[in-house]
C-alpha atoms as a PDB file:
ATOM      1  CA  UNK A   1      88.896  46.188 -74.923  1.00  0.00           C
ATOM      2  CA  UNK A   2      90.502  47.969 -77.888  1.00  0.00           C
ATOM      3  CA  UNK A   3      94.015  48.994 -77.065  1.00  0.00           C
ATOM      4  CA  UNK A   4      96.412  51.835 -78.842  1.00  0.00           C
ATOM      5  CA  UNK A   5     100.133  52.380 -78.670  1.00  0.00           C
ATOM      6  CA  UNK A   6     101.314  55.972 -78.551  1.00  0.00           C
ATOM      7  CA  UNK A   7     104.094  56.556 -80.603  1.00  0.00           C
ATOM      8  CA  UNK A   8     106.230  59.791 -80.138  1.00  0.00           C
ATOM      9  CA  UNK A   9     104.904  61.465 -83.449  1.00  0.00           C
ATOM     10  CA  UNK A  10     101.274  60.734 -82.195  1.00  0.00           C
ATOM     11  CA  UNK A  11     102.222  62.784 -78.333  1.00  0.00           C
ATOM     12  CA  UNK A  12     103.884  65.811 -80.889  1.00  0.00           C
ATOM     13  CA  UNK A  13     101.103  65.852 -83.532  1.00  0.00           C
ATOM     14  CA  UNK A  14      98.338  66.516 -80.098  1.00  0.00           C
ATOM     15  CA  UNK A  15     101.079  69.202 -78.674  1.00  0.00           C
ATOM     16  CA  UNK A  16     101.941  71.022 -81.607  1.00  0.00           C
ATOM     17  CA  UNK A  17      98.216  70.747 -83.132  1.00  0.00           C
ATOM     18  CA  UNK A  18      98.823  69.426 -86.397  1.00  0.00           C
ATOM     19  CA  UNK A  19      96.505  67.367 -88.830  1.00  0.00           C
ATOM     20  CA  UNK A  20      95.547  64.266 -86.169  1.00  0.00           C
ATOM     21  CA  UNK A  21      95.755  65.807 -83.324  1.00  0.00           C
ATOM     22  CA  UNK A  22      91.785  65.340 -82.850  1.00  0.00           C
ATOM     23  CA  UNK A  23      92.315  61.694 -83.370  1.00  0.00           C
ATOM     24  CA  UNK A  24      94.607  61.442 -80.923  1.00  0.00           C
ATOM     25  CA  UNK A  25      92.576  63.534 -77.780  1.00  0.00           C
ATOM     26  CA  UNK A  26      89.514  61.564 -79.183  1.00  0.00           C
ATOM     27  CA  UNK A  27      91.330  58.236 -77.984  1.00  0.00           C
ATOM     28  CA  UNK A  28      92.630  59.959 -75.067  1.00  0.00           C
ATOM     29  CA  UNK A  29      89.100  60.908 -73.878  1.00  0.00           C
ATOM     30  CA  UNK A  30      87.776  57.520 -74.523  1.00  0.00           C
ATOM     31  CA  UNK A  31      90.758  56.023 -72.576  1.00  0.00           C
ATOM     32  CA  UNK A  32      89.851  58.349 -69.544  1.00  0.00           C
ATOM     33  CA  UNK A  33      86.623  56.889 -70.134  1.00  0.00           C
ATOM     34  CA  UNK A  34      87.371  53.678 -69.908  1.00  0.00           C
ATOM     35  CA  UNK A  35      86.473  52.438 -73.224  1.00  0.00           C
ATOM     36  CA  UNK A  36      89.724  51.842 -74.940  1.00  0.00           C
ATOM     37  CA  UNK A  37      93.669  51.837 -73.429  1.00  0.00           C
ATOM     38  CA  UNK A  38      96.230  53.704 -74.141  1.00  0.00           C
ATOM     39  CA  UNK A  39      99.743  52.448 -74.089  1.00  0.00           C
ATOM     40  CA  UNK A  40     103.031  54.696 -74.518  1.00  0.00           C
ATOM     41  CA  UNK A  41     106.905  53.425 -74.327  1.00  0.00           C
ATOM     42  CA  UNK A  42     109.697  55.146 -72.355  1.00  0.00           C
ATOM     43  CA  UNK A  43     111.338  55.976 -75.687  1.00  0.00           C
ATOM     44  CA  UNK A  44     108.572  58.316 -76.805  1.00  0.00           C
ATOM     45  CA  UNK A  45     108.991  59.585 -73.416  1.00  0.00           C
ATOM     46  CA  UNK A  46     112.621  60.216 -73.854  1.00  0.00           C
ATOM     47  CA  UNK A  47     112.190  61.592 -77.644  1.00  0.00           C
ATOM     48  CA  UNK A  48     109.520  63.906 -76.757  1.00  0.00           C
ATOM     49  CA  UNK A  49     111.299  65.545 -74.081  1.00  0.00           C
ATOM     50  CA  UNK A  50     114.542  65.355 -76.100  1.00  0.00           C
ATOM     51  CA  UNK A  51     112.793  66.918 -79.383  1.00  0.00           C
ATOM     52  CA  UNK A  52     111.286  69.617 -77.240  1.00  0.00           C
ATOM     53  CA  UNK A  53     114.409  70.691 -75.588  1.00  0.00           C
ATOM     54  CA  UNK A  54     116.440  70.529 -78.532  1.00  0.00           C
ATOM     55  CA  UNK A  55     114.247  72.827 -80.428  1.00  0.00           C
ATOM     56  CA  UNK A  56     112.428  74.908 -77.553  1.00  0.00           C
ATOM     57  CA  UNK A  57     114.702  75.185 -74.974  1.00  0.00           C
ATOM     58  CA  UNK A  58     115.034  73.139 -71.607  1.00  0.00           C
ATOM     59  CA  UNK A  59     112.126  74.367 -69.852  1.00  0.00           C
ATOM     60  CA  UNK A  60     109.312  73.563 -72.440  1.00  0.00           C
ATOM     61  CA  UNK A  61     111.097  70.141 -72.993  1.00  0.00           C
ATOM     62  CA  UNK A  62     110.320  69.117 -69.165  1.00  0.00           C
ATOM     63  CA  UNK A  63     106.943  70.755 -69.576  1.00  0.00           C
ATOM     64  CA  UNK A  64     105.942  68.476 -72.359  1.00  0.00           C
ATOM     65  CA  UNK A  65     107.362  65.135 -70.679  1.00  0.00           C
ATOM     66  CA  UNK A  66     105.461  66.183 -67.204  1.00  0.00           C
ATOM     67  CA  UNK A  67     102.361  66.466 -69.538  1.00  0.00           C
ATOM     68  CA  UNK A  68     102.896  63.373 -71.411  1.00  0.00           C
ATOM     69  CA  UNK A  69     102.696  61.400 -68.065  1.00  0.00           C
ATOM     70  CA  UNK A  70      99.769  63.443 -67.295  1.00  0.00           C
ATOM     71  CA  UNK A  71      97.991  62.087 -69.726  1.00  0.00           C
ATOM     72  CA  UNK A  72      95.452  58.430 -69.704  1.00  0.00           C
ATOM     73  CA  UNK A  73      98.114  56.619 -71.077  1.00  0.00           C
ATOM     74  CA  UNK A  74     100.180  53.469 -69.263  1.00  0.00           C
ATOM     75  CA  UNK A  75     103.573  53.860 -69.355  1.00  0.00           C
ATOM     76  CA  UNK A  76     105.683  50.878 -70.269  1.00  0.00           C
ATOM     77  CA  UNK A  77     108.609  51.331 -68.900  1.00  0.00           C
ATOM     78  CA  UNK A  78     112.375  49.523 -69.419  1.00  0.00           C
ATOM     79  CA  UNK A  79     112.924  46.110 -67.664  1.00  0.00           C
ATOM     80  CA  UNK A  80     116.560  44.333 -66.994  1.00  0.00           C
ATOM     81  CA  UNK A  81     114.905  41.771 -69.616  1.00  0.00           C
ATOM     82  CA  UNK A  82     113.570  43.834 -71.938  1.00  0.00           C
ATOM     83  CA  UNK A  83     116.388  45.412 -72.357  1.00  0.00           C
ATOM     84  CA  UNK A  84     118.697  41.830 -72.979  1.00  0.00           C
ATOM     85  CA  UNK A  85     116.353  41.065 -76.024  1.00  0.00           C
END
């Protein structure tokens, strides 16, 4: 199965509209599918909701993470060893 990783400009370019952002709900709907996976890190987690609050205000910053991880997307997520690389 074909797999994508999520970067943080690909989750802004869907919220914000911009030139992609079809791409990007096209693999989204084919990952709720079941037809492709979707991977995201905790650091576009982070920058999303850090980007959002910075330049939005608090509220839409926590409204844009809680929709990231509503989205067809696994989460990887920090580990003791990842982080010791």
């Amino acid at each position: 199965m074909t797999a994508y990783l999520l970067d943080t400009s690909a989750l802004l370019t869907l919220r914000d509209d911009e030139p992609g952002a079809a791409r990007v709900a096209e693999l989204l709907e084919q990952a709720q599918a079941g037809t492709v996976r979707c991977f995201g890190s905790f650091i576009s987690l982070m920058e999303g909701l850090y980007r959002v609050w910075r330049d939005e205000g608090e509220a839409a910053g926590r409204l844009a993470y809680e929709q990231c991880l509503a989205l067809p997307v696994a989460w990887m997520h920090e580990t003791p060893d990842l982080l010791k690389r």
